[in-house]
Protein backbone atom coordinates (compact mmCIF):
# COMPACT_ATOMS: atom_id res chain seq x y z
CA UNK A 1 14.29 9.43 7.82
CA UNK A 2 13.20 11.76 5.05
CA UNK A 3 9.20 12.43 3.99
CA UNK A 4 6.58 14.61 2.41
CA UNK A 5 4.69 16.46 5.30
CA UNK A 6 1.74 18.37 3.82
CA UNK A 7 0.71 21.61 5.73
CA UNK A 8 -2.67 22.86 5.76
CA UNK A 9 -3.39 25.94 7.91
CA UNK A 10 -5.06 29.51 6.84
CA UNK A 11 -2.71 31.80 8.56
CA UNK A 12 0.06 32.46 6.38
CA UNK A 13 2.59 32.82 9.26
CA UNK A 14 1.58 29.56 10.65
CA UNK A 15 2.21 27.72 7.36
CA UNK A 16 6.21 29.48 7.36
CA UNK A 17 6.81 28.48 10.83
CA UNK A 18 5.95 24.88 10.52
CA UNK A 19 7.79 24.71 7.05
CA UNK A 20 10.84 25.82 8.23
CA UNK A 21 10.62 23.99 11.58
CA UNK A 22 9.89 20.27 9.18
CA UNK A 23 12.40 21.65 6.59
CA UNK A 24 15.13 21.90 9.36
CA UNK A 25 14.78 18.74 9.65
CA UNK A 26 15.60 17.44 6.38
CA UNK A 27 11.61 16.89 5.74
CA UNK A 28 9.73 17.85 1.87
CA UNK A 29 7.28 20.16 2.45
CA UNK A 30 4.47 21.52 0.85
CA UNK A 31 2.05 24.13 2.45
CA UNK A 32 -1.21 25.09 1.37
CA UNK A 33 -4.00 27.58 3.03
CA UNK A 34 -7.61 25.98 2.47
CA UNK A 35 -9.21 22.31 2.64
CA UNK A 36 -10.10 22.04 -0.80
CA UNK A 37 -6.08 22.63 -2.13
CA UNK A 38 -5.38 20.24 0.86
CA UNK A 39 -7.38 17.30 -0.41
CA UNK A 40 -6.24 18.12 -4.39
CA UNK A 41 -2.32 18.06 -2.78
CA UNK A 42 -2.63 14.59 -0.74
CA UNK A 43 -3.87 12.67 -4.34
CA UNK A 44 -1.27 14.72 -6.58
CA UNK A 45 1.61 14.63 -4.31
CA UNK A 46 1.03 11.51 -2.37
CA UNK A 47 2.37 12.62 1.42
CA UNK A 48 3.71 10.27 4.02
CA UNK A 49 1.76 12.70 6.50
CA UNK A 50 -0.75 15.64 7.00
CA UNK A 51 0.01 18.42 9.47
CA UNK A 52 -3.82 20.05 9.38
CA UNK A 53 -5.12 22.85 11.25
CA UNK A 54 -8.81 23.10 12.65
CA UNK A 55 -10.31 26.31 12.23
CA UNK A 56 -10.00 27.30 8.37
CA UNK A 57 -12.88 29.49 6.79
CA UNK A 58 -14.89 26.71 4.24
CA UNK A 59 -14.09 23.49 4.54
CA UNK A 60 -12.60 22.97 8.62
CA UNK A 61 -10.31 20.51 9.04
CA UNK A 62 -12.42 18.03 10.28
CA UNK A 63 -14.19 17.78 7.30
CA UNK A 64 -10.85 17.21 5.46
CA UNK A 65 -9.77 14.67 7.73
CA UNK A 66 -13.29 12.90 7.12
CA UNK A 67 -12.69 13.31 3.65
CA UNK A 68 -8.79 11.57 3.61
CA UNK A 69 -9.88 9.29 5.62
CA UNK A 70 -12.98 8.08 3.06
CA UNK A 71 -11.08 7.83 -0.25
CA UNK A 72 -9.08 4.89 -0.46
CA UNK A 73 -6.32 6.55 -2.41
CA UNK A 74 -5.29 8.92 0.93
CA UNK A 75 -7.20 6.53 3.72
CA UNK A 76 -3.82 5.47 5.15
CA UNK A 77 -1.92 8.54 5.08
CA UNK A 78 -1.92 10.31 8.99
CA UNK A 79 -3.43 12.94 10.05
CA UNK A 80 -2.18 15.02 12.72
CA UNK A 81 -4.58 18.03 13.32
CA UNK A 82 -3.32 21.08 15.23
CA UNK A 83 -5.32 23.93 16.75
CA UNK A 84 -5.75 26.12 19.49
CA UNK A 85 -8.73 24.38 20.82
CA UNK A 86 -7.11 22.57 24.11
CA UNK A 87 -11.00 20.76 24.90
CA UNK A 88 -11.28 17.19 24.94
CA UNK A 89 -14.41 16.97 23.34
CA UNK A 90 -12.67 18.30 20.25
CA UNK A 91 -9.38 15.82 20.58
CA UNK A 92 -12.57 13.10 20.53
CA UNK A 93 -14.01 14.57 17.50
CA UNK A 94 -10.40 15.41 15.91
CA UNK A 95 -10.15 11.92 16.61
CA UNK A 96 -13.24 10.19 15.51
CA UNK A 97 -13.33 12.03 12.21
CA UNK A 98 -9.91 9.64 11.67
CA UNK A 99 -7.35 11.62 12.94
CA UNK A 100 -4.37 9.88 14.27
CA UNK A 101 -3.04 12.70 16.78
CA UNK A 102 -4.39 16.14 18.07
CA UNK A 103 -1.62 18.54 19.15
CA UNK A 104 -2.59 21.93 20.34
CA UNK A 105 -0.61 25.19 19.73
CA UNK A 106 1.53 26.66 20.68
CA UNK A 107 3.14 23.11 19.46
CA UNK A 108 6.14 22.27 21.93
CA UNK A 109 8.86 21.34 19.04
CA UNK A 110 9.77 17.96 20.28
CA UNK A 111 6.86 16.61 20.53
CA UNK A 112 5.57 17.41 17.38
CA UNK A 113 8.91 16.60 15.83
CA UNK A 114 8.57 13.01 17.61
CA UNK A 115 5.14 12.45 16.66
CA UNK A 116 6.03 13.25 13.16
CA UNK A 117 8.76 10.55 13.12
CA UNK A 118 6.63 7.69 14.79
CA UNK A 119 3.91 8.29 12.16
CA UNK A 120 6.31 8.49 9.25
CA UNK A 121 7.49 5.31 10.76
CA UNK A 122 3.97 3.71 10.94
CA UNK A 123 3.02 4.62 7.32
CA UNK A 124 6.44 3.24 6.27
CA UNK A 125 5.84 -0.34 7.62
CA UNK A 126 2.24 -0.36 6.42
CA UNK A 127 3.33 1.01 2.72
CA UNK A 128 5.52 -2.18 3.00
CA UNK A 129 3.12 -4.53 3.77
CA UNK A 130 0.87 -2.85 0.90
CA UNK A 131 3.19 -3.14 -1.88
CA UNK A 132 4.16 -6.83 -0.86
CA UNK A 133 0.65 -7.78 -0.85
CA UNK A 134 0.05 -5.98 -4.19
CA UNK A 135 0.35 -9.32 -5.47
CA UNK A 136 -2.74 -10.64 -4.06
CA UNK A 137 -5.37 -8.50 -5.98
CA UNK A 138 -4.21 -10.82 -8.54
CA UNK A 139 -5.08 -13.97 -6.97
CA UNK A 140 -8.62 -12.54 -6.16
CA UNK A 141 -7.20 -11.91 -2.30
CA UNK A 142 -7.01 -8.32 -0.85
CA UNK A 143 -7.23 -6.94 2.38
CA UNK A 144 -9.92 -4.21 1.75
CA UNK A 145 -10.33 -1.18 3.77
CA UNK A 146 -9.90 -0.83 7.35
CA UNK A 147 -12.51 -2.92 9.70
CA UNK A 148 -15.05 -1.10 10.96
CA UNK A 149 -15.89 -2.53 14.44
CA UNK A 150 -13.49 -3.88 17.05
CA UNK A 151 -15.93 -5.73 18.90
CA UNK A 152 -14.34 -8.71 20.45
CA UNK A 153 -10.91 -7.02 20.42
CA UNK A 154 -8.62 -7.95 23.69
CA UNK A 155 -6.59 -5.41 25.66
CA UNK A 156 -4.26 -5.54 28.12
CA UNK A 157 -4.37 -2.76 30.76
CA UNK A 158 -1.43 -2.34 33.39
CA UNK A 159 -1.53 0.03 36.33
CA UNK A 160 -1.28 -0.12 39.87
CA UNK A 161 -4.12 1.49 40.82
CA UNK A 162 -7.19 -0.43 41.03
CA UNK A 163 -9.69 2.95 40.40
CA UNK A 164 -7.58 3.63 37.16
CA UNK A 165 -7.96 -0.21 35.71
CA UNK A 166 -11.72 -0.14 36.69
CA UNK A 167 -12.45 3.91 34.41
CA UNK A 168 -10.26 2.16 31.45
CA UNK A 169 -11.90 -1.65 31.48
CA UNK A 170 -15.16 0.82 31.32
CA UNK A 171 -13.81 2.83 28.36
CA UNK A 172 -12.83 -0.23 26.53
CA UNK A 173 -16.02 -2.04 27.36
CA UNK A 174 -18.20 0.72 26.16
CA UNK A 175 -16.61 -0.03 22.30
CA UNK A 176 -16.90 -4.17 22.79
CA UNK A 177 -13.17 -4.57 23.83
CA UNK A 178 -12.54 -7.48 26.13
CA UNK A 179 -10.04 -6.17 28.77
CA UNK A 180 -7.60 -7.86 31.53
CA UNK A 181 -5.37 -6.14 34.07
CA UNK A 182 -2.33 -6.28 35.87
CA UNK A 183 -0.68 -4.19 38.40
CA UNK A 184 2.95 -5.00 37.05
CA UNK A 185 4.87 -4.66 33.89
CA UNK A 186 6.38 -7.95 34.41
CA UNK A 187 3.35 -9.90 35.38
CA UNK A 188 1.76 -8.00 32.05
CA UNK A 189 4.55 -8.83 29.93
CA UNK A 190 4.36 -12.59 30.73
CA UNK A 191 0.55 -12.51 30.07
CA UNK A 192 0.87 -11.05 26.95
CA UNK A 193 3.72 -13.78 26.19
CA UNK A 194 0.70 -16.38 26.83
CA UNK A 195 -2.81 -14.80 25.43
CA UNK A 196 -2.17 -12.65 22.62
CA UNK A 197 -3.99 -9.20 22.57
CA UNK A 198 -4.59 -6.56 19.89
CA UNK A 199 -3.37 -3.44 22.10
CA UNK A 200 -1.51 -2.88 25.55
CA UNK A 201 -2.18 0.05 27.54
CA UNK A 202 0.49 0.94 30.32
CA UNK A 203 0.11 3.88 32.79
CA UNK A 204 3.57 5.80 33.52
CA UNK A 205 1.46 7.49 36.84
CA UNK A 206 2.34 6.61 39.77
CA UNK A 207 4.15 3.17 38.92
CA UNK A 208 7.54 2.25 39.66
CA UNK A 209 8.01 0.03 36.94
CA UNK A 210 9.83 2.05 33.95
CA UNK A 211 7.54 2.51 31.21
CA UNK A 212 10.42 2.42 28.77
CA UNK A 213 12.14 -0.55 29.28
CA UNK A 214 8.98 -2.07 28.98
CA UNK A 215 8.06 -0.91 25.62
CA UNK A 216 11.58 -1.76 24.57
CA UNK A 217 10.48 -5.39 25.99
CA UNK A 218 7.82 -5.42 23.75
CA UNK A 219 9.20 -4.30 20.63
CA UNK A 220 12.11 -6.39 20.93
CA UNK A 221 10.38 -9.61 20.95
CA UNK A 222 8.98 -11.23 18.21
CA UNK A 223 5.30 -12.11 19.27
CA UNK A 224 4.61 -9.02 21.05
CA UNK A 225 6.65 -6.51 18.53
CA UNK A 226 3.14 -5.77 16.54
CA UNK A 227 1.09 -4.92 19.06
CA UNK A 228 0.16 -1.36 19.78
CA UNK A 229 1.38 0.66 22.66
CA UNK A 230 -0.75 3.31 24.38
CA UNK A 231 0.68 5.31 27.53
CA UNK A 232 -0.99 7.01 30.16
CA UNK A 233 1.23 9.96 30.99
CA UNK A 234 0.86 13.58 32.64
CA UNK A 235 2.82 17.23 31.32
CA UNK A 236 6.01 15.65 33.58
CA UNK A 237 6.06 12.62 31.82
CA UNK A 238 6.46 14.46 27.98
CA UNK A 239 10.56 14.34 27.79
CA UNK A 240 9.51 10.35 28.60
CA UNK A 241 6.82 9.98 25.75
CA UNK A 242 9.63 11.46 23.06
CA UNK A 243 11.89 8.39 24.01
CA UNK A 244 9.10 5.98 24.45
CA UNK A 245 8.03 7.08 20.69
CA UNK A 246 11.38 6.32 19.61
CA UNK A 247 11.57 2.85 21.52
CA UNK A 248 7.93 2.01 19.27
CA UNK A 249 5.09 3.73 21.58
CA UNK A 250 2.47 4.17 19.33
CA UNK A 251 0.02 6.52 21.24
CA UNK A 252 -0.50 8.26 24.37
CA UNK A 253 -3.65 10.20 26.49
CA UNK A 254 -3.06 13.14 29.13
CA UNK A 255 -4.51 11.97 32.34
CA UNK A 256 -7.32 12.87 34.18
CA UNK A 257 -8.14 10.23 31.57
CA UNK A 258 -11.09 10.92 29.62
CA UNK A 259 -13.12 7.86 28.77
CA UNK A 260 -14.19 8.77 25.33
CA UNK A 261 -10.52 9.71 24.41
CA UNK A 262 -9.03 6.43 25.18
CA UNK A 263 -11.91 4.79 23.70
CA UNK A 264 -11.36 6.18 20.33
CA UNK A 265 -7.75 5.98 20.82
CA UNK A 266 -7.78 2.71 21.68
CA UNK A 267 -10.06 1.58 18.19
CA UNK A 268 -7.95 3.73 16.03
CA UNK A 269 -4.93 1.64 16.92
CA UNK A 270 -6.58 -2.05 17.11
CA UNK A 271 -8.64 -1.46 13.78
CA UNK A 272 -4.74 -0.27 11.96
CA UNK A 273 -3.55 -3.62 13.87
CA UNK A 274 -6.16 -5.73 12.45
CA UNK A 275 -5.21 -4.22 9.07
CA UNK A 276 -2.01 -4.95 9.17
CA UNK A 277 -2.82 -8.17 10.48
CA UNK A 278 -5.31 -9.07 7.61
CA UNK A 279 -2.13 -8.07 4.76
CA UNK A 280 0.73 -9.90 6.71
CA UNK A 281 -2.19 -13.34 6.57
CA UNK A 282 -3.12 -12.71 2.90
CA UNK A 283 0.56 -12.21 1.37
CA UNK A 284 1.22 -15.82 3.60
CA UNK A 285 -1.93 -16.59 1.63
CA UNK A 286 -0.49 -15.95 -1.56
CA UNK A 287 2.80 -17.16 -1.30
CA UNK A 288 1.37 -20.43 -0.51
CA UNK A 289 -0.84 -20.10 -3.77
CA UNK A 290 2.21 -19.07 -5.55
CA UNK A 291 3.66 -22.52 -4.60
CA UNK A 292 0.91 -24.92 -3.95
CA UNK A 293 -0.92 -26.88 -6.58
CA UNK A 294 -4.49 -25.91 -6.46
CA UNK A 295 -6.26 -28.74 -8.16
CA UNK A 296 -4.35 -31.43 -5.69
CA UNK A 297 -3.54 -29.14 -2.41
CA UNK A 298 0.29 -30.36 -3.40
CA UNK A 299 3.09 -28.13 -3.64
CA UNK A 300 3.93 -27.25 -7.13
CA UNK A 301 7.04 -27.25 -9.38
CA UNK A 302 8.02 -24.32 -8.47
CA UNK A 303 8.02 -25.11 -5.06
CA UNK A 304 9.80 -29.01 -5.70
CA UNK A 305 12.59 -27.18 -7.58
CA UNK A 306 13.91 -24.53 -4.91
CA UNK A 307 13.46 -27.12 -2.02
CA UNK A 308 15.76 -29.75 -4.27
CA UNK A 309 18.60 -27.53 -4.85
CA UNK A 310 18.70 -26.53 -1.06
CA UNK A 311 17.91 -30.36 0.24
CA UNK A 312 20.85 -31.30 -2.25
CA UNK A 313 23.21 -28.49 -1.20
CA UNK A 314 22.63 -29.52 2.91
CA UNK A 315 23.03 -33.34 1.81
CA UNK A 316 26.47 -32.32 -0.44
CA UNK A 317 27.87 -30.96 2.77
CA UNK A 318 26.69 -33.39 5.26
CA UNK A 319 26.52 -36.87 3.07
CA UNK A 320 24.09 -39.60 2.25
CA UNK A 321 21.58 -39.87 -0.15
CA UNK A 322 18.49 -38.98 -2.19
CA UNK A 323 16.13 -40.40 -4.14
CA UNK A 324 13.40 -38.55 -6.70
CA UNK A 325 10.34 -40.76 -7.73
CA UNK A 326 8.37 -39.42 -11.14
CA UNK A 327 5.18 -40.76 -10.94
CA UNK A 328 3.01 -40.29 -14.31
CA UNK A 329 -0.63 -41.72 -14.61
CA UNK A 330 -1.28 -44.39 -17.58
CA UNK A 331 -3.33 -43.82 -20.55
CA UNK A 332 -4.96 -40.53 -18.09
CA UNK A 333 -5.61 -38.83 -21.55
CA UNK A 334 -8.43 -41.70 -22.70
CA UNK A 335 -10.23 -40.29 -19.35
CA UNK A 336 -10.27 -37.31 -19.93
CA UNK A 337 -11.46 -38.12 -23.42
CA UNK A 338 -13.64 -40.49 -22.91
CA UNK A 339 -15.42 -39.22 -19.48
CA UNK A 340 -14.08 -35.42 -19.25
CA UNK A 341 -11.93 -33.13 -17.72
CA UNK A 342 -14.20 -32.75 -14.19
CA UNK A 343 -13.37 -37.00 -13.81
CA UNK A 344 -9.81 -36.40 -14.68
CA UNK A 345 -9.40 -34.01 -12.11
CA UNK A 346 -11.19 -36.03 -9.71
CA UNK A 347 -9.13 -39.03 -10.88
CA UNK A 348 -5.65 -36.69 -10.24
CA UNK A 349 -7.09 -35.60 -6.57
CA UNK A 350 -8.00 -39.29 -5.66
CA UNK A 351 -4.12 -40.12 -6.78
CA UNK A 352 -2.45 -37.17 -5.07
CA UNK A 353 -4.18 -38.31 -1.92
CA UNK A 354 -2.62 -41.58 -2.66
CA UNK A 355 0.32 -40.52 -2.58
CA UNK A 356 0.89 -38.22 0.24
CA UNK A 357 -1.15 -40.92 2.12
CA UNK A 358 1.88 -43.52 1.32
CA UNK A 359 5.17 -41.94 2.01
CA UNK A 360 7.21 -40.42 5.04
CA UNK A 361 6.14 -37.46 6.12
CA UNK A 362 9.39 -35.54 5.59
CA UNK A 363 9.31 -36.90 1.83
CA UNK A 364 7.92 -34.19 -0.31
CA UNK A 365 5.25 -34.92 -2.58
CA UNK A 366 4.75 -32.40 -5.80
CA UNK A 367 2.73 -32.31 -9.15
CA UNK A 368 4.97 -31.84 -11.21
CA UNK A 369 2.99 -30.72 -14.53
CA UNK A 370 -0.32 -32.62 -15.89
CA UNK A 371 -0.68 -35.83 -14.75
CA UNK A 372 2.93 -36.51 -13.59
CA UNK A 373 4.30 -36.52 -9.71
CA UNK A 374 7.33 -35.80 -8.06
CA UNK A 375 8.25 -37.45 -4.63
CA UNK A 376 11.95 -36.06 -3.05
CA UNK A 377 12.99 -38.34 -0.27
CA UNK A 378 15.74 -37.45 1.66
CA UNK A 379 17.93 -40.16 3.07
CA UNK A 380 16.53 -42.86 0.84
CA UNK A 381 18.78 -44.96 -1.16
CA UNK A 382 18.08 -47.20 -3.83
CA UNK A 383 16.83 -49.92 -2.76
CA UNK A 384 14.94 -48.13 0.12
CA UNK A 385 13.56 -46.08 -2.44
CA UNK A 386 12.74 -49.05 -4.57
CA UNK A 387 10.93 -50.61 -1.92
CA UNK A 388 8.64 -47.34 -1.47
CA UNK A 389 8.66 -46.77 -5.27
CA UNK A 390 6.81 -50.40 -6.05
CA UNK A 391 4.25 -49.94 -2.83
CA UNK A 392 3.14 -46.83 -4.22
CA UNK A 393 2.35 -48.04 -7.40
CA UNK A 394 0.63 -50.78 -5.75
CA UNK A 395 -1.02 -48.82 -3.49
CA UNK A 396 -2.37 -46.54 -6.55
CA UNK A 397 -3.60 -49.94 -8.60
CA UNK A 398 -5.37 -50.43 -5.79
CA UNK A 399 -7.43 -47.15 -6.01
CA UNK A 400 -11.42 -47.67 -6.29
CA UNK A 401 -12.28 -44.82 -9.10
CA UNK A 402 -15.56 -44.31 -10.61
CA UNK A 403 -16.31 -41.94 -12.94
CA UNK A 404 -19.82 -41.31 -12.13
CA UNK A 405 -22.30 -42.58 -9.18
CA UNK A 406 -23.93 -45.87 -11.62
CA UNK A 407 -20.39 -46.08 -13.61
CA UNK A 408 -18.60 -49.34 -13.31
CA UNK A 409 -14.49 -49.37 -11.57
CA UNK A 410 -11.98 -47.36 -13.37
CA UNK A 411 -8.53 -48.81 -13.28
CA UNK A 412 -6.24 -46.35 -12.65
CA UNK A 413 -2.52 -47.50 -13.15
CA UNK A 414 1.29 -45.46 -12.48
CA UNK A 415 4.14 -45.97 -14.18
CA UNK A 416 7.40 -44.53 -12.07
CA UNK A 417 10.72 -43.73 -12.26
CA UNK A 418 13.11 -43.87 -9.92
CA UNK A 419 17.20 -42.39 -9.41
CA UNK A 420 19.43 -41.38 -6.63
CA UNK A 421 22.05 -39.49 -5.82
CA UNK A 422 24.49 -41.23 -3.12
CA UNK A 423 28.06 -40.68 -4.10
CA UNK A 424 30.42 -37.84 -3.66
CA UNK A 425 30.79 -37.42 -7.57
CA UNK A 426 27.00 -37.21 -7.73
CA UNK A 427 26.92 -34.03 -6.23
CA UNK A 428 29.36 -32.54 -7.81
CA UNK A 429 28.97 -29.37 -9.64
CA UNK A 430 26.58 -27.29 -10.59
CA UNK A 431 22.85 -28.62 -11.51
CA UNK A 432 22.93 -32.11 -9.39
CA UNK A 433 18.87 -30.99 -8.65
CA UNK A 434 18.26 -30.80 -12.55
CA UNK A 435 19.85 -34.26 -13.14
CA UNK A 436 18.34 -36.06 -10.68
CA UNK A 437 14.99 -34.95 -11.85
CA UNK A 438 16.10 -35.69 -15.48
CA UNK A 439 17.00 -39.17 -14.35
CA UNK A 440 14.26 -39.96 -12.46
CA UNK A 441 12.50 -38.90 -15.92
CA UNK A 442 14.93 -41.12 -18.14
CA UNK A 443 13.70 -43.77 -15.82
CA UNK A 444 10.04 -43.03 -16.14
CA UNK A 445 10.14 -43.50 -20.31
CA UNK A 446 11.66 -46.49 -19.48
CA UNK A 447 8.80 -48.05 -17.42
CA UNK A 448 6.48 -46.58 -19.91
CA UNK A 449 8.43 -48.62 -23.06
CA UNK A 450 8.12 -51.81 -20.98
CA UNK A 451 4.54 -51.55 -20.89
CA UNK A 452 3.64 -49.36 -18.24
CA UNK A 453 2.42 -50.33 -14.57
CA UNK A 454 5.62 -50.72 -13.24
CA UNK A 455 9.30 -48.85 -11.53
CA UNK A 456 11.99 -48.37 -13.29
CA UNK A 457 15.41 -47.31 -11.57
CA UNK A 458 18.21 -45.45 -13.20
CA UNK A 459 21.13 -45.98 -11.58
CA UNK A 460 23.51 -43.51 -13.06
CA UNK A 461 23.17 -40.79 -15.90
CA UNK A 462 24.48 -43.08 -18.28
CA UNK A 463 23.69 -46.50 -16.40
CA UNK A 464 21.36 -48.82 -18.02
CA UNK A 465 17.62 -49.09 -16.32
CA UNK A 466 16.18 -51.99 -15.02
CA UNK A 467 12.40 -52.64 -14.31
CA UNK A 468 10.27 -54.60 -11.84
């Protein structure tokens, strides 16, 4: 997998050796020598990650990685920072200035090399979910920045030693994350399986469970294959981390464990979680406004047409029957004219109610366009349909509509047509969805020309109608 890797470090010879270590790998680079060039090159060459050393004369990198981190344009892009600085207290405030890893030099070449893929990775997925939920800025639904707080956030915490569980649930509790424990993978695995958490932290110390085949657990399964991954490991367990990156790990801390590290470890990955959690609900979000019918809460005809054709096609192969009502309200412009369009919309709500309220609840219901409905029911034949068709209409003359809180009954009134599709020769070819609809429609003018208030069937595309 091929990216743009931006190197920031002062010392020249530093800069060469990482480019031509990246570069060996097939990576773009580009290498500059001071902050300010470093923030200029992520916003004019866009990378997919930021190697960026500590100590540089100026700006240090800390203040860069602040800086990245606060513009929205570069807020998502990692940061890995690198330095000779081996203290915790500077991984902490590497990592609270919104760095994603802290790697200290001299860099071991597989480990950087493996971080650099599992971020790459990361970024990616996320740029995915970005660009498919592009589309919600223009429904007035976006995801925003990251969240700040992950208060209330639930971990899961597996180790088998009872000292260990006790420092983390500390850690964890110390930035409002709700933590349970377990001393196996497997009992871990199947609690995850039950109660959802944001982040799972596994020790590889000491256990004789195999760290790896338990990541590989939980990326291979569908509810779990989200949630982030942090090992505990020691300096043996580093040839382990490079495969456990590769199997999905997300993160790991160096034990003796420091509490502050895993705490802001542990918040980096939940809040990206949360984020990506917040883009994967609003693109649902839109898609459903995409095909849903916001006046009504119905689907829409965009949404009737795609489910025909693929309710036809499953019916062509397997047999039987369906049947399209097209429902159209009578003389609905006189209330809009003579009460407004708020009444007429409260008038189409009170009907689409009506509706759904009245038929199976595997027959889809859609507004098809104004004041017209669609109802698709599968299995129905003719007269079944029939039958439905003429309680619906009764049910809808039935409606109790006023148009204001003093104003007297509205009648409110449906005219429908009805057609079906039952034979072989009905399905055949291409556009049986489109002349079913058109049918149903034929059908509809018909009940209209015999004065309205009544169903009209068509039983063919060139049968004649007949009205009750």
């Amino acid at each position: 997998m091929s990216a743009r890797i931006l190197v920031v470090d002062d010392v020249l010879a530093n800069l060469r050796l990482l480019e031509a270590k990246l570069a060996a790998e097939y990576y773009e680079v580009l290498a500059v020598q001071d902050g300010q060039r470093a923030l200029e090159a992520a916003h004019d060459w866009a990378p997919d990650l930021v190697l960026l050393d500590v100590m540089m004369p100026g700006m240090d990198g800390f203040e860069v990685c602040r800086r990245l981190k606060a513009d929205r344009a570069t807020e998502h892009v990692p940061v890995v920072m690198v330095t000779a600085l081996g203290e915790t207290t500077e991984r902490v405030r590497g990592l609270e200035a919104g760095a994603d890893d802290f790697l200290t030099k001299p860099v071991d070449d597989e480990t950087l090399l493996a971080r650099v893929r599992s971020l790459v990775r990361l970024k990616r997925l996320l740029d995915e979910w970005r660009l498919r939920a592009e589309t919600t800025h223009q429904l007035g639904v976006g995801a925003g920045a990251l969240p700040p707080s992950v208060r209330g956030a639930r971990a899961l915490v597996v180790d088998d030693n009872p000292h260990t569980l006790e420092r983390i649930a500390e850690a964890l509790a110390a930035e409002g994350i709700d933590s349970t424990t377990e001393r196996s993978a497997a009992a871990g695995f199947e609690r995850i399986t039950r109660a959802p958490v944001d982040i799972v932290i596994v020790s590889m110390l000491g256990s004789e469970d195999d760290p790896l085949r338990f990541a590989s657990r939980l990326r291979a399964d569908a509810t779990t294959r989200e949630v982030p991954l942090v090992l505990i490991a020691d300096e043996a367990h580093m040839h382990l981390l490079h495969r456990a990156f590769e199997l999905g790990a997300n993160d790991y801390i160096v034990a003796p464990i420091d509490p502050n590290e895993l705490r802001v470890r542990a918040r980096n990955q939940i809040r990206r979680k949360l984020y990506q959690d917040r883009l994967r609900a609003d693109l649902a979000y839109s898609i459903s406004l995409a095909l849903t019918d916001p006046l009504t809460g119905l689907h829409n005809q965009r949404y009737l047409r795609g489910h025909l054709r693929s309710l036809i096609g499953s019916v062509r192969s397997a047999g039987g029957a369906v049947s399209a009502l097209m429902i159209d309200l009578d003389h609905f412009k006189r209330i809009n004219d003579q009460h407004g369009h708020p009444v007429g919309d409260a008038a189409l709500r009170l009907v689409a109610g009506c509706i759904r309220g009245n038929v199976r609840l595997f027959d889809t219901v859609a507004r098809y366009g104004g004041e017209e409905f669609v109802v698709v029911m599968p299995g129905a034949n003719m007269p079944d349909a029939m039958v439905a068709a003429e309680r619906l209409r009764g049910e809808i003359a039935r409606l109790a509509f006023r148009p204001g809180p003093e104003a007297p009954l509205l009648p409110l009134t449906a005219s429908i047509g009805l057609a079906t599709l039952s034979q072989p020769a009905d399905f055949e070819g291409d556009g049986a969805d489109e002349r079913l609809l058109q049918m149903a429609d034929a059908a509809l003018y018909e009940a209209k020309r015999a004065g309205r208030n009544r169903v009209a069937t068509m039983p063919g595309d060139t049968g004649a109608p007949a009205t009750t």
